[in-house]
C-alpha atoms as a PDB file:
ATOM      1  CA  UNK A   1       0.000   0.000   0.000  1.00  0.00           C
ATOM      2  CA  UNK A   2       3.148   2.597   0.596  1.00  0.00           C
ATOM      3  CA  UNK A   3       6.020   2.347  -1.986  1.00  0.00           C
ATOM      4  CA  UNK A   4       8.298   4.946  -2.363  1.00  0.00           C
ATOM      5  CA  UNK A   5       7.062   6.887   0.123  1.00  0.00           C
ATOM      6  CA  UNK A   6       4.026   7.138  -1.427  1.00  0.00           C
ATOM      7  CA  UNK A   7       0.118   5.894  -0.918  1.00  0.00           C
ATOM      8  CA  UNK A   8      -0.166   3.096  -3.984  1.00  0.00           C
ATOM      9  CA  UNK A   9      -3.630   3.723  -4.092  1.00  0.00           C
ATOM     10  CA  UNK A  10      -4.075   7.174  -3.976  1.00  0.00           C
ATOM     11  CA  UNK A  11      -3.367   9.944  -6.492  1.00  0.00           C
ATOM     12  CA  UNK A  12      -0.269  12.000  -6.031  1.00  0.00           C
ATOM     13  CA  UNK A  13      -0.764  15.368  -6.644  1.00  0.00           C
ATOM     14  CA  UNK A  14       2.157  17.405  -5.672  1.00  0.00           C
ATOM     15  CA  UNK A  15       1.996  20.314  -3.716  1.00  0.00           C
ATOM     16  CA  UNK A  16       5.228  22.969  -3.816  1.00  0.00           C
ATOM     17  CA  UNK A  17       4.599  23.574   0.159  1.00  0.00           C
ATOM     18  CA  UNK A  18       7.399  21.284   1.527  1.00  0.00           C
ATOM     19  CA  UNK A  19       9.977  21.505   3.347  1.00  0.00           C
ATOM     20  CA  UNK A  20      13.404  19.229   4.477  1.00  0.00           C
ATOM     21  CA  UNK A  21      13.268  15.178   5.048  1.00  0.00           C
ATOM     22  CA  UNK A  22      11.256  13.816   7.349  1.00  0.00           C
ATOM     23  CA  UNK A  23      11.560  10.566   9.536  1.00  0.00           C
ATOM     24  CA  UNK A  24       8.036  10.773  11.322  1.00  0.00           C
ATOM     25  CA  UNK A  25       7.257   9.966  14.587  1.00  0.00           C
ATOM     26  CA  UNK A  26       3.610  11.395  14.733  1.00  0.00           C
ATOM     27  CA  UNK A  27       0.304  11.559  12.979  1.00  0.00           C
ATOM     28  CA  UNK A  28      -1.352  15.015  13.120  1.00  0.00           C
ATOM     29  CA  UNK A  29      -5.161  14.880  12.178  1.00  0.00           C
ATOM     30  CA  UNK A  30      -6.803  18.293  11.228  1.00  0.00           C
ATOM     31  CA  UNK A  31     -10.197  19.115   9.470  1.00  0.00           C
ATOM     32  CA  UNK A  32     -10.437  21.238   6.629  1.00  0.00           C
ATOM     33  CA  UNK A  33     -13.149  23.707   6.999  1.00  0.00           C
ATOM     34  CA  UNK A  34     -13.246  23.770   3.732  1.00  0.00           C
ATOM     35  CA  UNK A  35     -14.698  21.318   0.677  1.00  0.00           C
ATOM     36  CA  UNK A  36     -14.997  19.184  -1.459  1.00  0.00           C
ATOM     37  CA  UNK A  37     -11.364  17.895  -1.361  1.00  0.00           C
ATOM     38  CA  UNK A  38     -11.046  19.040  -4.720  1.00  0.00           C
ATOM     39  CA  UNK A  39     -10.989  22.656  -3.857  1.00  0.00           C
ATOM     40  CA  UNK A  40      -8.517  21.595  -0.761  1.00  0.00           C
ATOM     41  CA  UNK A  41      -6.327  20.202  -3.267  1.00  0.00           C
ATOM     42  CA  UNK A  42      -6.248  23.238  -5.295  1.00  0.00           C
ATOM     43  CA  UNK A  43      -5.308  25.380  -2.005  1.00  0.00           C
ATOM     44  CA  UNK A  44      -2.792  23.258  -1.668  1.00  0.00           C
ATOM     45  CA  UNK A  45      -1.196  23.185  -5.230  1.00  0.00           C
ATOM     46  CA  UNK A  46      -1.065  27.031  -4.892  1.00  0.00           C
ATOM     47  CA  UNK A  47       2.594  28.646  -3.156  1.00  0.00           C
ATOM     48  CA  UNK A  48       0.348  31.547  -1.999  1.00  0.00           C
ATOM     49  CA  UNK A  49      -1.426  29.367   0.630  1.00  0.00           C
ATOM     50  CA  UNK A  50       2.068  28.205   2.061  1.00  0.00           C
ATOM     51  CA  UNK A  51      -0.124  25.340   3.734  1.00  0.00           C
ATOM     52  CA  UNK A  52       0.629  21.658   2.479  1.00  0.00           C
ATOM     53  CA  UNK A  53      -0.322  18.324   4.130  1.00  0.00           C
ATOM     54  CA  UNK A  54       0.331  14.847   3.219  1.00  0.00           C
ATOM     55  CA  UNK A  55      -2.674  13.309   2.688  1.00  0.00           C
ATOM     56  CA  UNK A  56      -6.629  14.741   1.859  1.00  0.00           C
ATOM     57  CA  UNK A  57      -8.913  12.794   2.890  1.00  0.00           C
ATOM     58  CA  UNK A  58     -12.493  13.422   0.867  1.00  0.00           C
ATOM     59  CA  UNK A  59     -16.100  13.115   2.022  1.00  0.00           C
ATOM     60  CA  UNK A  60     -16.181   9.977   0.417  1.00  0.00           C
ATOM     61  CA  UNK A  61     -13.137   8.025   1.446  1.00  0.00           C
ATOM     62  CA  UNK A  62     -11.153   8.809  -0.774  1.00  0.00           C
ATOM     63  CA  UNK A  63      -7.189  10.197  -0.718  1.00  0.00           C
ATOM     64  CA  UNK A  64      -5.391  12.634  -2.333  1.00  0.00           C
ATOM     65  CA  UNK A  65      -1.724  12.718  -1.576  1.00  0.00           C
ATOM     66  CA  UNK A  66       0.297  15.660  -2.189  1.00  0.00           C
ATOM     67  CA  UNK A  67       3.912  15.538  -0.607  1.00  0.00           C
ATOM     68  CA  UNK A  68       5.793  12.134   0.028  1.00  0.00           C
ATOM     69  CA  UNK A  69       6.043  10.519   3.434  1.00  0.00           C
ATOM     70  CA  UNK A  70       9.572  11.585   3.736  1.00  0.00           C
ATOM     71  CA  UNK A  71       9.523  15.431   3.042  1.00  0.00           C
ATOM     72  CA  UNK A  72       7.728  17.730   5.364  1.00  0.00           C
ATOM     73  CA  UNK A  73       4.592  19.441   4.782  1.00  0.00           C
ATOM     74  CA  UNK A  74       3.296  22.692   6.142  1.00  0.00           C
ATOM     75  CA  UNK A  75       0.219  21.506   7.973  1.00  0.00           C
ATOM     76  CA  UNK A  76       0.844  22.252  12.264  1.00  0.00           C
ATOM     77  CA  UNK A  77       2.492  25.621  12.659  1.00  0.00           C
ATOM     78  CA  UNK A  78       3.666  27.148  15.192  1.00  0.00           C
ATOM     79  CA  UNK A  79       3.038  24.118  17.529  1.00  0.00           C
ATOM     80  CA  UNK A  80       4.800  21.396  20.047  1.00  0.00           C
ATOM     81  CA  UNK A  81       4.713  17.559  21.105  1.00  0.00           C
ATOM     82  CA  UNK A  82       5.856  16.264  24.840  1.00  0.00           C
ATOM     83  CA  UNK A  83       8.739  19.528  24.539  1.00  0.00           C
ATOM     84  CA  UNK A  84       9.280  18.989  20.899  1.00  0.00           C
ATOM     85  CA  UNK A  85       8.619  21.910  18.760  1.00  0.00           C
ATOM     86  CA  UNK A  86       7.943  22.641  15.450  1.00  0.00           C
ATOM     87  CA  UNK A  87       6.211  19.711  14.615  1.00  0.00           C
ATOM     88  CA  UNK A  88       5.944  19.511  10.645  1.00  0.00           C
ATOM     89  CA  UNK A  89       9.455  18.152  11.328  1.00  0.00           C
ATOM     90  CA  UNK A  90       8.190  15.253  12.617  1.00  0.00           C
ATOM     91  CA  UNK A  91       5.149  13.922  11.862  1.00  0.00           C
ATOM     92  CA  UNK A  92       2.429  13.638   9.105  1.00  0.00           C
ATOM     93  CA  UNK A  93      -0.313  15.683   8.906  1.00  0.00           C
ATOM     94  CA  UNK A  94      -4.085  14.171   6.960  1.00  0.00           C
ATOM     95  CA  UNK A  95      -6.555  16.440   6.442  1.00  0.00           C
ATOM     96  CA  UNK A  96      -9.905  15.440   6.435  1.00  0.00           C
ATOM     97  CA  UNK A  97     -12.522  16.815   4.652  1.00  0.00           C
ATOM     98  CA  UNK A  98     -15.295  18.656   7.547  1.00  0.00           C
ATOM     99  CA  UNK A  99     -16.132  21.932   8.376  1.00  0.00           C
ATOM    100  CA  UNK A 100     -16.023  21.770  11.999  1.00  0.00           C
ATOM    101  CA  UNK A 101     -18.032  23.360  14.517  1.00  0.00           C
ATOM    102  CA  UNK A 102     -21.382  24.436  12.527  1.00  0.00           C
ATOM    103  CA  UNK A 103     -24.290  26.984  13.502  1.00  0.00           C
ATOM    104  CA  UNK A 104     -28.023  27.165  13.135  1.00  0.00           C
ATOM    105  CA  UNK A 105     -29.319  29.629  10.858  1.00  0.00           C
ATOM    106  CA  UNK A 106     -33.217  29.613  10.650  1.00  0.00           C
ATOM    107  CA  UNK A 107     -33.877  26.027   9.211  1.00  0.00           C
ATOM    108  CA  UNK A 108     -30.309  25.640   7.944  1.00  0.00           C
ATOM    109  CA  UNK A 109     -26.952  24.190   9.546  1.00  0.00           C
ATOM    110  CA  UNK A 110     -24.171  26.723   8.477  1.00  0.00           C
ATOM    111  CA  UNK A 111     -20.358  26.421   8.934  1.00  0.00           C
ATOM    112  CA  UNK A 112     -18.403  29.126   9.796  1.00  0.00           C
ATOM    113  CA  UNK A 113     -17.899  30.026   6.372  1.00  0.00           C
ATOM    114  CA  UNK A 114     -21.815  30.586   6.143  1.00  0.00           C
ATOM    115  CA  UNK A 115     -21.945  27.749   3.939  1.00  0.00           C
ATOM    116  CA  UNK A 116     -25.021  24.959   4.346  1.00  0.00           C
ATOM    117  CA  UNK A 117     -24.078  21.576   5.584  1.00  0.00           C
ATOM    118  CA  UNK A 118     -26.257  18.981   4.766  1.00  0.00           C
ATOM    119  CA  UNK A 119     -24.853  15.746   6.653  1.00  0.00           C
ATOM    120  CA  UNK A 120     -25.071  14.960  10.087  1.00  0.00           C
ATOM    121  CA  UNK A 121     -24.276  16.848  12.816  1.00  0.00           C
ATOM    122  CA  UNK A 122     -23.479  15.926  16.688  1.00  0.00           C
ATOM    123  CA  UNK A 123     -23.790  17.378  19.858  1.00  0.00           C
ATOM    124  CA  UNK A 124     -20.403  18.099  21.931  1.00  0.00           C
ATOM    125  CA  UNK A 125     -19.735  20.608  24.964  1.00  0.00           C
ATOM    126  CA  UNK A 126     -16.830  22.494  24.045  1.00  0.00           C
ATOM    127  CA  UNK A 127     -13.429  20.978  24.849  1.00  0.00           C
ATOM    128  CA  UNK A 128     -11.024  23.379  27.713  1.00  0.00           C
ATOM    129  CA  UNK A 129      -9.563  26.728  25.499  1.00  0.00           C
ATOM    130  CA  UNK A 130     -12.516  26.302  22.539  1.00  0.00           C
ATOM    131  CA  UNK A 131     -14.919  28.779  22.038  1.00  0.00           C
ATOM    132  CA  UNK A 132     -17.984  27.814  24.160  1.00  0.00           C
ATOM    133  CA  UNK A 133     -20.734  28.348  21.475  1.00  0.00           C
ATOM    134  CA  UNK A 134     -19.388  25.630  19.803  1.00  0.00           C
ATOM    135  CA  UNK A 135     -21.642  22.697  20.795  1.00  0.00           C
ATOM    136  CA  UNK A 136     -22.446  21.559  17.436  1.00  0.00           C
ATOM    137  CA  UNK A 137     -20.406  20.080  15.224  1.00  0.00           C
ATOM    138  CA  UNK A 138     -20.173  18.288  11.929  1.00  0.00           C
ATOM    139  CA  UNK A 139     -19.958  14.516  11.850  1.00  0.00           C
ATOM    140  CA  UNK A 140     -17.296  12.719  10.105  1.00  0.00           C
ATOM    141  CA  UNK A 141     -18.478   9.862   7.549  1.00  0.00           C
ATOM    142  CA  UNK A 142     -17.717   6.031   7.806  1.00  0.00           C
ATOM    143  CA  UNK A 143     -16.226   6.232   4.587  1.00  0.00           C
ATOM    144  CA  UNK A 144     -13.220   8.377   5.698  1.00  0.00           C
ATOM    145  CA  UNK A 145     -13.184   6.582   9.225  1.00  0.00           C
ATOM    146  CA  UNK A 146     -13.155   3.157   7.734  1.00  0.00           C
ATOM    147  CA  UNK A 147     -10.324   4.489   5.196  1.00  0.00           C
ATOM    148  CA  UNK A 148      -7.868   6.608   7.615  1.00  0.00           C
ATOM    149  CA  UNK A 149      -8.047   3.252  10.104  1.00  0.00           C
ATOM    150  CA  UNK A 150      -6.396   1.635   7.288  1.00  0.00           C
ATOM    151  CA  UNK A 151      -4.556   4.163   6.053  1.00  0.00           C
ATOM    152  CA  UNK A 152      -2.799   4.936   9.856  1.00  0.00           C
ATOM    153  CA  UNK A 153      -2.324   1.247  10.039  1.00  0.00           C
ATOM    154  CA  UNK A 154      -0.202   0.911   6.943  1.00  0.00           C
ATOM    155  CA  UNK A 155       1.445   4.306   7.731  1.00  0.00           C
ATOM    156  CA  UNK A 156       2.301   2.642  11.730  1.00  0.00           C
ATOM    157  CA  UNK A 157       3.550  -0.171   9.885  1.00  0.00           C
ATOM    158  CA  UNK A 158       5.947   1.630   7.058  1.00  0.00           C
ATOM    159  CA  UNK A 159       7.548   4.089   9.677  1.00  0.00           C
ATOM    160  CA  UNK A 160       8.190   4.653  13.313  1.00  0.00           C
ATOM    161  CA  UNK A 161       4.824   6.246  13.995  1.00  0.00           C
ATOM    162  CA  UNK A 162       4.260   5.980  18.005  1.00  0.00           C
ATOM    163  CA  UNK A 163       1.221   8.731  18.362  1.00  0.00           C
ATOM    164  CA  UNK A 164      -1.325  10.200  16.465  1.00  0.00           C
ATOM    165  CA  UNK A 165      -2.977  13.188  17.891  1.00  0.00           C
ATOM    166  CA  UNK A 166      -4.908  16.094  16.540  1.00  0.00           C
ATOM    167  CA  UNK A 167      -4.098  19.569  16.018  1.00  0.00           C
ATOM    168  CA  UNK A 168      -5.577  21.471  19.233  1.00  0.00           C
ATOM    169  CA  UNK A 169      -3.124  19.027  21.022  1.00  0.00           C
ATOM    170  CA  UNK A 170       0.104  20.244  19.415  1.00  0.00           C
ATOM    171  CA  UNK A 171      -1.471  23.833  19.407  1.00  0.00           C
ATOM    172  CA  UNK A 172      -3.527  23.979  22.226  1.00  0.00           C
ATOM    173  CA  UNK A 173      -5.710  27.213  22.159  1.00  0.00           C
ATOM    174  CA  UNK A 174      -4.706  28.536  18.567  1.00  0.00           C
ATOM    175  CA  UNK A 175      -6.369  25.442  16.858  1.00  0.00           C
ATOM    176  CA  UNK A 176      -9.019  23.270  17.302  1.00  0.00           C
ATOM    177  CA  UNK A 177      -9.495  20.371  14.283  1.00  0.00           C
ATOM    178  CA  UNK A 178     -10.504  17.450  14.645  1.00  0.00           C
ATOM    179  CA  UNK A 179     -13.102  18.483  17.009  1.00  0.00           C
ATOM    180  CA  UNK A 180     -15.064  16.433  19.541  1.00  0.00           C
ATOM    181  CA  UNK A 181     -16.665  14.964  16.944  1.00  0.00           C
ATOM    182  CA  UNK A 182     -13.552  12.991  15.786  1.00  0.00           C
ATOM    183  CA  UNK A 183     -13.170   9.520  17.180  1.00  0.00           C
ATOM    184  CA  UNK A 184      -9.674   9.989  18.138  1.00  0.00           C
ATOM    185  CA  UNK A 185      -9.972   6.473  20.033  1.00  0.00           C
ATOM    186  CA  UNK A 186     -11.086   4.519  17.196  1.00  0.00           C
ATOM    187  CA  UNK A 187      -8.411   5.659  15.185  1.00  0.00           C
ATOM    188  CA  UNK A 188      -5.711   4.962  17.655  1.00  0.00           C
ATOM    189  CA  UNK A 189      -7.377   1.208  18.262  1.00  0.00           C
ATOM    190  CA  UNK A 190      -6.922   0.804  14.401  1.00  0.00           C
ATOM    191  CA  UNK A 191      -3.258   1.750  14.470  1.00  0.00           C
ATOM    192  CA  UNK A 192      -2.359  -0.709  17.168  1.00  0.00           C
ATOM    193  CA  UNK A 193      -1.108   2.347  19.214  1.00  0.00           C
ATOM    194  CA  UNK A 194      -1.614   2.430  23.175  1.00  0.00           C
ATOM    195  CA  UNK A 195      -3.331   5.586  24.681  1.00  0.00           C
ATOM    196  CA  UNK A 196      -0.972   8.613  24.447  1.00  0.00           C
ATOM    197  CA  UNK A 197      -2.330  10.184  27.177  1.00  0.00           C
ATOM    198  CA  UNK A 198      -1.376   6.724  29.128  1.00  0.00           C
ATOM    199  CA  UNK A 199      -2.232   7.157  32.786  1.00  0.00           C
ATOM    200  CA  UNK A 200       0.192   8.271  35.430  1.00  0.00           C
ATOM    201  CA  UNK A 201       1.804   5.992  37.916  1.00  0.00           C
ATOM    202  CA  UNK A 202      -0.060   5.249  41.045  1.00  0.00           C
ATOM    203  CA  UNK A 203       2.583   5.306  44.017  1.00  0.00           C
ATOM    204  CA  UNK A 204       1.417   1.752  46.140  1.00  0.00           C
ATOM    205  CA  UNK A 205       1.128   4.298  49.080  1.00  0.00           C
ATOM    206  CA  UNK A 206      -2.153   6.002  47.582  1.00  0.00           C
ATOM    207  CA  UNK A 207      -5.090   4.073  49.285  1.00  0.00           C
ATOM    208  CA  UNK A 208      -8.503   5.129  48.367  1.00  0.00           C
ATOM    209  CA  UNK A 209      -9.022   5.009  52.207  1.00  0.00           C
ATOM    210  CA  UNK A 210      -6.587   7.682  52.802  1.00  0.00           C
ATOM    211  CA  UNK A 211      -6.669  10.563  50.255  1.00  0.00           C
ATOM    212  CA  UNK A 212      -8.935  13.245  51.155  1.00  0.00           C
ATOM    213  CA  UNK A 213     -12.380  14.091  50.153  1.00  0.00           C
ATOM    214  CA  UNK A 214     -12.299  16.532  47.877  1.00  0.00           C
ATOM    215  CA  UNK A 215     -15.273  18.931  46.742  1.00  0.00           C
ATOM    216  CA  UNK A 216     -15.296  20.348  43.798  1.00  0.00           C
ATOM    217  CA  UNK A 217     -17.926  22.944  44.475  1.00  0.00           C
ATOM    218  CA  UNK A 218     -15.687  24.535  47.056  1.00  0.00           C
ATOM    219  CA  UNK A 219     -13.752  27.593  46.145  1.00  0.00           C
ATOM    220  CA  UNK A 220     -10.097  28.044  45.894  1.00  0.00           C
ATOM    221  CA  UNK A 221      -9.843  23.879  46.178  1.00  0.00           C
ATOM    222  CA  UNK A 222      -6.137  23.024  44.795  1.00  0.00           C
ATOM    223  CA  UNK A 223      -3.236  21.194  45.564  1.00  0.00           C
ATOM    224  CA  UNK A 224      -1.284  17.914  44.593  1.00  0.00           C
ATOM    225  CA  UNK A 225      -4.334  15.843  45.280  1.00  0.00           C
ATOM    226  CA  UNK A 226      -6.542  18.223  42.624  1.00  0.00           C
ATOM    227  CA  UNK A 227      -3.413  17.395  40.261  1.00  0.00           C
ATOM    228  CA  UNK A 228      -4.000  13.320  41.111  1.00  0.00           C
ATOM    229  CA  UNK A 229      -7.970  13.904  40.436  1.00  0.00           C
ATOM    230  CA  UNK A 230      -7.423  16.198  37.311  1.00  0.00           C
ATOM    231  CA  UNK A 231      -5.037  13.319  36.137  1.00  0.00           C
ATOM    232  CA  UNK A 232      -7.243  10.861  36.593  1.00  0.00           C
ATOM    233  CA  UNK A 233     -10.122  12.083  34.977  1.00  0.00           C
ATOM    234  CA  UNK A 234      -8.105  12.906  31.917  1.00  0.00           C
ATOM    235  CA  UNK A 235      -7.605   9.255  32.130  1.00  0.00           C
ATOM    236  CA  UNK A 236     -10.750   8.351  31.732  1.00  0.00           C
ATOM    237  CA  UNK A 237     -12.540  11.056  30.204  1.00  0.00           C
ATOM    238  CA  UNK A 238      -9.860  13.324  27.933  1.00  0.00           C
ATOM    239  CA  UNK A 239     -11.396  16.139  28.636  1.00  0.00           C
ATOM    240  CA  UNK A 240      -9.757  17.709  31.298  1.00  0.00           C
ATOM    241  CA  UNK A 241      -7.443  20.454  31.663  1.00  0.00           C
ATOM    242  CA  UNK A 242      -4.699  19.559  34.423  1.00  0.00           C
ATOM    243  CA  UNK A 243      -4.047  22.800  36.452  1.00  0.00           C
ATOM    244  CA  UNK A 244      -4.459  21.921  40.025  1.00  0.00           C
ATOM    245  CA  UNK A 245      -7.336  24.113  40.174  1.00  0.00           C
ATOM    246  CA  UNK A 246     -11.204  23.178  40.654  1.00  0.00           C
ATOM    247  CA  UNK A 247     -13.581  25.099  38.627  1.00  0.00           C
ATOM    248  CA  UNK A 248     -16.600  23.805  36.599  1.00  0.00           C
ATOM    249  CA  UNK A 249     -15.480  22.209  34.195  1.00  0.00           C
ATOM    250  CA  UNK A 250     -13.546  19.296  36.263  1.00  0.00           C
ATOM    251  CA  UNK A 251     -16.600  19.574  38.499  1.00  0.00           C
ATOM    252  CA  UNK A 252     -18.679  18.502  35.412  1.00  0.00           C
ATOM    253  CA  UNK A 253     -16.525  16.373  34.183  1.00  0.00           C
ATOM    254  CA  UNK A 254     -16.334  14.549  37.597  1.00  0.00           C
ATOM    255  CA  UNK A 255     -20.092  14.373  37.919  1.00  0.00           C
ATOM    256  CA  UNK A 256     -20.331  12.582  34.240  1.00  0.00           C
ATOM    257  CA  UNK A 257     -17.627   9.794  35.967  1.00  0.00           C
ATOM    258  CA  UNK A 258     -19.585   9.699  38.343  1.00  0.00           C
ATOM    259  CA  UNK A 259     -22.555   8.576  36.639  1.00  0.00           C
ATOM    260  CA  UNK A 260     -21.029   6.486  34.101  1.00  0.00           C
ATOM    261  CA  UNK A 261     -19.276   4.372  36.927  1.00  0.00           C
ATOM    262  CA  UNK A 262     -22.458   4.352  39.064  1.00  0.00           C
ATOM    263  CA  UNK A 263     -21.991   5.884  41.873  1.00  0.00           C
ATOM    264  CA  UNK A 264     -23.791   9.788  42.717  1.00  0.00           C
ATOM    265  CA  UNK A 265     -22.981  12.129  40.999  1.00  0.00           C
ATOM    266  CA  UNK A 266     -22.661  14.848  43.315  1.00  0.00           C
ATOM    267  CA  UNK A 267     -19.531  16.159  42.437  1.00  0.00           C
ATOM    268  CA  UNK A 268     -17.836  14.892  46.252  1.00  0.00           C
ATOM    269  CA  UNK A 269     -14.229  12.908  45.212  1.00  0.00           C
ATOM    270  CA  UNK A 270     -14.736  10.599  48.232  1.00  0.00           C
ATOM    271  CA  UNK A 271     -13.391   6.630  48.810  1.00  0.00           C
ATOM    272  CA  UNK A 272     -15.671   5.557  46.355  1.00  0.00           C
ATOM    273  CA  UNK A 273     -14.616   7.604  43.762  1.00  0.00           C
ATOM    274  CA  UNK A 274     -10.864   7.727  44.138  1.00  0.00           C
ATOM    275  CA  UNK A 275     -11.491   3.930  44.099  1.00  0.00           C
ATOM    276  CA  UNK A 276     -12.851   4.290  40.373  1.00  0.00           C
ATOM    277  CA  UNK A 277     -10.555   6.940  39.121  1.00  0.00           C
ATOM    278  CA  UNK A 278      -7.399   4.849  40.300  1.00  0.00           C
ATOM    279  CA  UNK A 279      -8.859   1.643  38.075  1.00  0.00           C
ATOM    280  CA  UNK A 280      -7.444   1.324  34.859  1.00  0.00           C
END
């Protein structure tokens, strides 16, 4: 399926935004805004966009390739990876064909472009740092799921590809593709790569009987034991900003563990719950 650096079943179409050689490490996944691929493409053929990417990935599964797996492409930006920056130096970037976040307008669904979008769309609550009107957002289609699980597999395979993330994580705050709508976990599954948000290590001297109850609801609630909760719920949720400080959003995000691992969800971080966030 990759020969020569390049997808054999997919199109090449080169693009002259590329930079040095590349030995990648990392899978960046963005959305377009934009489409049909075709007019992605043609951003992408012209120098005056100075934006590239490996791989477009259309509405309807299929790829468009437009620099080889071992140059760069101009897809992250001004971004960093676990104290690495600058990642188009290290890892891939596919863009897949979606608008993103999308907005009512009378009886219409709008992107943010103000253009219609017929497919379907999904509810989300806005991830930490994205604007927090956007809580609906366009879905992604089986046909590019099913095809970028294969794709990532062959592309694990080929190179030394240990991660695949999205864009807000390498640019946290400046960018926000894939969205919540992206199944970030399927993809990963498909690869054969572990979580790479893995949990932290639980020292053998943290007993659920002995940590303290923690509130969420109370003000100015911090300390290394918010840290261990804020962790944890990452863990398990990914949705969590780790800061050591309690505000609404971990309280949420608390109460939804709650619920999902039956216990009440009043927002209280007692035995109970330390004993479910510490699971794997």
């Amino acid at each position: 399926m990759i020969s020569s650096h390049r997808l054999t079943t997919a199109p090449f179409v080169p693009s002259p935004n590329v930079g040095g050689a590349l030995s990648p490490s990392l899978i960046i996944c963005h959305y377009t805004v934009s489409w049909p691929g075709s007019a992605v493409v043609r951003a992408f053929q012209s120098p005056a966009s100075k934006a590239s990417a490996h791989l477009v990935l259309d509405l309807d599964g299929t790829f468009t390739q437009m620099v080889p797996f071992d140059r760069q492409a101009w897809h992250a930006g001004a971004s960093e990876w676990k104290g690495r920056k600058g990642c188009n130096g290290f890892a891939l970037g596919i863009e897949i064909v979606n608008p993103g976040p999308v907005f009512r307008r009378g009886e219409t669904w709008k992107d943010i472009n103000e253009r219609a979008w017929s497919y379907t769309i999904e509810s989300h609550e806005p991830p930490p740092k994205f604007p927090t009107t956007w809580t609906r957002w366009a879905s992604y289609q089986e046909a590019q799921l099913a095809a970028l699980e294969n794709v990532c597999r062959e592309l694990c395979r080929e190179y030394a590809i240990t991660e695949i993330v999205g864009h807000s994580d390498v640019s946290p705050g400046r960018k926000f593709d894939p969205g919540p709508a992206f199944p970030m976990d399927r993809i990963r599954r498909a690869a054969g790569l572990a979580d790479t948000d893995p949990a932290p290590p639980i020292a053998p001297e943290l007993d659920p009987a002995t940590l303290p109850v923690l509130r969420l609801t109370l003000p100015r609630t911090t300390g290394k034991h918010v840290v261990l909760l804020q962790e944890r719920l990452r863990h398990h949720t990914r949705i969590v900003t780790v800061d050591g400080n309690l505000g609404p959003k971990s309280d949420a995000a608390l109460r939804d563990f709650q619920k999902g691992a039956g216990l009440v969800a009043d927002g209280v971080c007692g035995r109970s719950t330390w004993e479910a966030l510490l699971r794997d």
